[in-house]
C-alpha atoms as a PDB file:
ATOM      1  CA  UNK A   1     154.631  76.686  94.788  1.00  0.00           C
ATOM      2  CA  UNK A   2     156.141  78.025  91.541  1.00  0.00           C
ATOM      3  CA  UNK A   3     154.490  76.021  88.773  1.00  0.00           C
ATOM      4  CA  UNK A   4     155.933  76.220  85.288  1.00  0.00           C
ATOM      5  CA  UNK A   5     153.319  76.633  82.327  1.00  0.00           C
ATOM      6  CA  UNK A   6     154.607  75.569  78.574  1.00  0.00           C
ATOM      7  CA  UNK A   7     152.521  77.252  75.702  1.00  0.00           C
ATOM      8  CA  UNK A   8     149.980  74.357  75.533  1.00  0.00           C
ATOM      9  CA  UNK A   9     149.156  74.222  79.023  1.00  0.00           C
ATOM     10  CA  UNK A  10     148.421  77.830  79.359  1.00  0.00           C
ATOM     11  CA  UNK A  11     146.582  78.243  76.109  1.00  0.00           C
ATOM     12  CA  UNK A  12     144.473  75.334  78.108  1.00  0.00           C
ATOM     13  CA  UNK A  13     143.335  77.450  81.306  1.00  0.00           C
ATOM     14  CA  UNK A  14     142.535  80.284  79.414  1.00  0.00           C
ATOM     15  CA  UNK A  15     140.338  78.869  77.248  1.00  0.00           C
ATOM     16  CA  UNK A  16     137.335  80.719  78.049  1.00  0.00           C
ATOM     17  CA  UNK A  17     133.487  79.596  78.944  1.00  0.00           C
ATOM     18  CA  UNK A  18     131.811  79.131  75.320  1.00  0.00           C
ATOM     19  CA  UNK A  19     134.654  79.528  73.685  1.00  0.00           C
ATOM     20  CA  UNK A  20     135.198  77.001  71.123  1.00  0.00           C
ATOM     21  CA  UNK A  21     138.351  75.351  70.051  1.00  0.00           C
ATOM     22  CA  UNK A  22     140.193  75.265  67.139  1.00  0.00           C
ATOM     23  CA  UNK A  23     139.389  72.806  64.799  1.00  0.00           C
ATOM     24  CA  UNK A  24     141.656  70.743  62.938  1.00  0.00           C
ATOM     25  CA  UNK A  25     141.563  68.455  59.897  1.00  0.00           C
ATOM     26  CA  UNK A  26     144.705  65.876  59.493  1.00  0.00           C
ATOM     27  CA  UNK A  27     146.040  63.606  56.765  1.00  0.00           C
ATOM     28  CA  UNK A  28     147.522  61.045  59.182  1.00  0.00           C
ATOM     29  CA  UNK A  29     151.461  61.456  57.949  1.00  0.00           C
ATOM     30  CA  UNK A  30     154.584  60.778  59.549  1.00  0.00           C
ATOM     31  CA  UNK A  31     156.813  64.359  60.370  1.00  0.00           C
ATOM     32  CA  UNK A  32     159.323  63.140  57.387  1.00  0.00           C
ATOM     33  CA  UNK A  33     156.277  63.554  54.997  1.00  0.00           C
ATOM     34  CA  UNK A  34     155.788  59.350  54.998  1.00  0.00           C
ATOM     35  CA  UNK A  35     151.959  58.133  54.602  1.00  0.00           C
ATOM     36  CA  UNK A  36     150.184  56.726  57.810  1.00  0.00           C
ATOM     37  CA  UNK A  37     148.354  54.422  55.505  1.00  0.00           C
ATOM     38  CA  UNK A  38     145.146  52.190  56.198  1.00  0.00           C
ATOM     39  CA  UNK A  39     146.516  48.710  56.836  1.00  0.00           C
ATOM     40  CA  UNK A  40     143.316  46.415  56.564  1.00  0.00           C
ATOM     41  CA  UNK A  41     140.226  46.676  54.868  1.00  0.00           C
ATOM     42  CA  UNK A  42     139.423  46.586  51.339  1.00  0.00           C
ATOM     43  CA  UNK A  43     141.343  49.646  51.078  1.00  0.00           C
ATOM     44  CA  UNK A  44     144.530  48.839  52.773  1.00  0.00           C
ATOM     45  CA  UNK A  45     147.869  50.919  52.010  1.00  0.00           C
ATOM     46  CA  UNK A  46     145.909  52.401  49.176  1.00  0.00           C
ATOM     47  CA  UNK A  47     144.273  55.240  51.659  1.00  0.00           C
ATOM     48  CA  UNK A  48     144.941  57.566  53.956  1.00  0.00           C
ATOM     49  CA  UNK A  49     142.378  59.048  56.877  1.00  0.00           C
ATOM     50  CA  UNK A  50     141.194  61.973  56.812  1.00  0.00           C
ATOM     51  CA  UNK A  51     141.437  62.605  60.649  1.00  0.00           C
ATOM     52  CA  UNK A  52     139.019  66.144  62.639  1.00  0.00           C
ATOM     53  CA  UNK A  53     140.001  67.201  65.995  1.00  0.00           C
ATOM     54  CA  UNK A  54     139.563  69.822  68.239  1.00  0.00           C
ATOM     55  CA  UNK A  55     142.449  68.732  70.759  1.00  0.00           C
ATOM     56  CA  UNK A  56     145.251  67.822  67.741  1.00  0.00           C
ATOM     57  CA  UNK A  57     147.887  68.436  71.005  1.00  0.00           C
ATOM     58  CA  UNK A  58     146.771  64.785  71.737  1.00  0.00           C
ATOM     59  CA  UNK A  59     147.535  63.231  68.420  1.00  0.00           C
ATOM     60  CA  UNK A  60     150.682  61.653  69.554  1.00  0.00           C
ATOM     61  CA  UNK A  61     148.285  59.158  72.300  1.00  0.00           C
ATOM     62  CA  UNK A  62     145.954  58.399  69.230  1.00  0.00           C
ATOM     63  CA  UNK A  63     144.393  55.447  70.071  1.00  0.00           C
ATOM     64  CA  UNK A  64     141.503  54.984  67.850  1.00  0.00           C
ATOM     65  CA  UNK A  65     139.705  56.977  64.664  1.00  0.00           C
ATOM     66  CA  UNK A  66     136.109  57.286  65.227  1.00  0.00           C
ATOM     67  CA  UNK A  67     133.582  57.162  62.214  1.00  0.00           C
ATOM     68  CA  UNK A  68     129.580  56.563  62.583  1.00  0.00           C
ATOM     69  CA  UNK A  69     128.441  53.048  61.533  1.00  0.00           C
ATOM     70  CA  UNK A  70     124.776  55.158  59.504  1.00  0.00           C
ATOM     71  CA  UNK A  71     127.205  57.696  57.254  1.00  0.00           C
ATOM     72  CA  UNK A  72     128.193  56.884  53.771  1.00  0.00           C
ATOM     73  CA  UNK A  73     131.958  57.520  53.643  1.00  0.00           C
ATOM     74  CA  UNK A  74     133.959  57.912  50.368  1.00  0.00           C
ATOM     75  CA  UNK A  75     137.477  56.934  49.310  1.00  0.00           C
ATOM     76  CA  UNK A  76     138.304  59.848  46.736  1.00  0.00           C
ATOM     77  CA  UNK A  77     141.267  61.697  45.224  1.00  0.00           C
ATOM     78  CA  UNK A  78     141.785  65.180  45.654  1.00  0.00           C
ATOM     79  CA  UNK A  79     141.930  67.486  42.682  1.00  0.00           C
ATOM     80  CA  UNK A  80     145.371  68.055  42.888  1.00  0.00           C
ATOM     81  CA  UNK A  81     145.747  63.667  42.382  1.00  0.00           C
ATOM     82  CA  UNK A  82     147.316  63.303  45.618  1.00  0.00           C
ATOM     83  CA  UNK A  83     146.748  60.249  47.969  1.00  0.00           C
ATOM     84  CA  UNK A  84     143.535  59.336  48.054  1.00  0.00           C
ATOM     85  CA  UNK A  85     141.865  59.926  51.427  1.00  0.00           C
ATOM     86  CA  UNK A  86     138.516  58.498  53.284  1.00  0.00           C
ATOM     87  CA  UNK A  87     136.385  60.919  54.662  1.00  0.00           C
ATOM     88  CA  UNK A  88     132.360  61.446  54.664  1.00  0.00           C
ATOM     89  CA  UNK A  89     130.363  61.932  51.484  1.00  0.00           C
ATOM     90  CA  UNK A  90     128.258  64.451  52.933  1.00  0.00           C
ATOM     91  CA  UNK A  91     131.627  66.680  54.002  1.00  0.00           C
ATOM     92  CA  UNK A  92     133.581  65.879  50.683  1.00  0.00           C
ATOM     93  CA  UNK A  93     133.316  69.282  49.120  1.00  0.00           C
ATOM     94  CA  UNK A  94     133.730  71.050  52.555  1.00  0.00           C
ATOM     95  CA  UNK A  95     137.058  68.493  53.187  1.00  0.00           C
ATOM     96  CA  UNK A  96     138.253  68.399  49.744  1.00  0.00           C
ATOM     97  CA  UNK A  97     137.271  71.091  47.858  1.00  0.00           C
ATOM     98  CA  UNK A  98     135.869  71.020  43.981  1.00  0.00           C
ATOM     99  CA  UNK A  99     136.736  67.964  41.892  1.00  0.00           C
ATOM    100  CA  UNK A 100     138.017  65.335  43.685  1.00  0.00           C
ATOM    101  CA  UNK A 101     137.595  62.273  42.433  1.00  0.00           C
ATOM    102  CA  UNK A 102     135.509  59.956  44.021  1.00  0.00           C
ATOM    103  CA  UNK A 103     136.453  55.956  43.646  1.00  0.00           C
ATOM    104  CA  UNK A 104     134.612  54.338  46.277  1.00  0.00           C
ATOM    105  CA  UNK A 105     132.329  54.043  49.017  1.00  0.00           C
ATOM    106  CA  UNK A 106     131.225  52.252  52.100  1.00  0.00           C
ATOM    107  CA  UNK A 107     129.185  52.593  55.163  1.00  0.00           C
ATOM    108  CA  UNK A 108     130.697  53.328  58.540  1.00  0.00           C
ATOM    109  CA  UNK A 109     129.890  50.525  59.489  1.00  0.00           C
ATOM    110  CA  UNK A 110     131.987  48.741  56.899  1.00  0.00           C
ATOM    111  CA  UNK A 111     134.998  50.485  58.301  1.00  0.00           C
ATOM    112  CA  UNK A 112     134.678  48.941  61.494  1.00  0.00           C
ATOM    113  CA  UNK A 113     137.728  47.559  62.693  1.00  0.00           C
ATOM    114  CA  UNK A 114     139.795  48.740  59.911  1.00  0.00           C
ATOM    115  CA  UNK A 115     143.409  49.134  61.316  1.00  0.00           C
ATOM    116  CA  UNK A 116     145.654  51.967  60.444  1.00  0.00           C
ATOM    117  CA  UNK A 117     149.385  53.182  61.339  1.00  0.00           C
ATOM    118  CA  UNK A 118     149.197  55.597  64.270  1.00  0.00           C
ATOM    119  CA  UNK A 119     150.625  58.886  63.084  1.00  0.00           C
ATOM    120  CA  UNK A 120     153.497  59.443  66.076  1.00  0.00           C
ATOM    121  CA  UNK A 121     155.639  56.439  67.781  1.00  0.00           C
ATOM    122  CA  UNK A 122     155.924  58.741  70.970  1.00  0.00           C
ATOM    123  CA  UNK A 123     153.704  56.776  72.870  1.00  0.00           C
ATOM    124  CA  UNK A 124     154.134  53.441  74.168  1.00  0.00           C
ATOM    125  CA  UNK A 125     151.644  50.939  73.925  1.00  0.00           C
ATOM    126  CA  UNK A 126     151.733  47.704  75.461  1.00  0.00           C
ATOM    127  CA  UNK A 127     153.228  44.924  73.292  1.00  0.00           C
ATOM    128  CA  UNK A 128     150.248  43.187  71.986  1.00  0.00           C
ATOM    129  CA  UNK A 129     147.723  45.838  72.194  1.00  0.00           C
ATOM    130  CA  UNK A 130     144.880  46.186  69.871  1.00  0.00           C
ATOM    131  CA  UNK A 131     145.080  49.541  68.839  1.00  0.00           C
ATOM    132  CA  UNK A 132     144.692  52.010  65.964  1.00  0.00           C
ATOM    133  CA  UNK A 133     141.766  50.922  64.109  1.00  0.00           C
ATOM    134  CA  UNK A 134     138.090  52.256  63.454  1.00  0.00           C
ATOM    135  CA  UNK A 135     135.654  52.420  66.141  1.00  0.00           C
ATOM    136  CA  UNK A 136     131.731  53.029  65.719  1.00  0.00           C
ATOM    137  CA  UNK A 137     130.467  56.395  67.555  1.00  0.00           C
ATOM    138  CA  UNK A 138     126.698  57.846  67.447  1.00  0.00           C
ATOM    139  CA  UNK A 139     128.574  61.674  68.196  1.00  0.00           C
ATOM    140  CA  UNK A 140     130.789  61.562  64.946  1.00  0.00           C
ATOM    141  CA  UNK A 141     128.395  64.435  62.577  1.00  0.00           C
ATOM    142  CA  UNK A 142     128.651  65.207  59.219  1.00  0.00           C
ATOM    143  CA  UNK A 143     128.278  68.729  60.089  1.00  0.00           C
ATOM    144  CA  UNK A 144     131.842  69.768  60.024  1.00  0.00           C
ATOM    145  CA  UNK A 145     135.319  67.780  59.678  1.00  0.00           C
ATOM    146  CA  UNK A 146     135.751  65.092  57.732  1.00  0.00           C
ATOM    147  CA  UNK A 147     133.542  62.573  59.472  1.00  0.00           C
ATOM    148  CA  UNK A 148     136.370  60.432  61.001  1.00  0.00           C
ATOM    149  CA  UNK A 149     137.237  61.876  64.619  1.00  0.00           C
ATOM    150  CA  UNK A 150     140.675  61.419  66.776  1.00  0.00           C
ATOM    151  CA  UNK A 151     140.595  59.292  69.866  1.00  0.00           C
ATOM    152  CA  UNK A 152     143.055  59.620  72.448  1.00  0.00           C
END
């Protein structure tokens, strides 16, 4: 049987024992450069998430952003006074860089629930569906990434 491989799929089986993936951070924002804004919370269409993943391939069947209920998150401006973003205190510098400006903060917990736009409409979702919102997870670290983690 003659089986047809695209790019993806093959950089997928060769993906050696140990190896790790590549890690990416994403500003959830539509192709045409639109925000995918927070649309509930204390912070609604005033915020973007700061999004990690490992897998970004599966961004476009995001389902969920997961932070940890325990970590102190922050909403802060980047130096450059762009759209201000959420993403963990303790990974601000790392995310971010020097000098962003931080204007808020909140547990993880706090963000529980908080519903965002998904970043891609190629997926389709059952009419109804309660989707694209903040979950609670015990794996999200602070030890690299932003703190907030892609679920697909």
């Amino acid at each position: 049987m003659n089986r047809m491989l695209t790019l993806l799929a093959a950089g997928a089986l060769c993906f050696g024992a140990g190896a790790r993936a590549q890690d990416q951070t994403v500003q959830f924002t539509q192709a045409d450069g639109t925000r995918v804004p927070l649309t509930s919370g204390p912070h609604a269409c005033a915020a973007d998430l700061l999004v990690w993943t490992t897998t970004p391939w599966t961004l476009v069947s995001n389902t969920a952003v997961a932070a940890r209920a325990d970590v102190t998150y922050v909403l802060a401006r980047p130096a450059d006074g762009s759209t201000p973003v959420v993403v963990a205190e303790p990974l601000l510098t790392y995310a971010l860089g020097e000098g962003a400006e931080v204007l808020a903060t909140f547990t993880g917990a706090d963000m529980e629930r908080w519903h965002y736009t998904r970043p891609f409409e190629l997926v389709a979702f059952p009419e109804g569906a309660d989707t694209h919102f903040v979950v609670l997870a015990d794996y999200v670290t602070t030890e690299d990434g932003t703190g907030l983690v892609h679920q697909a």
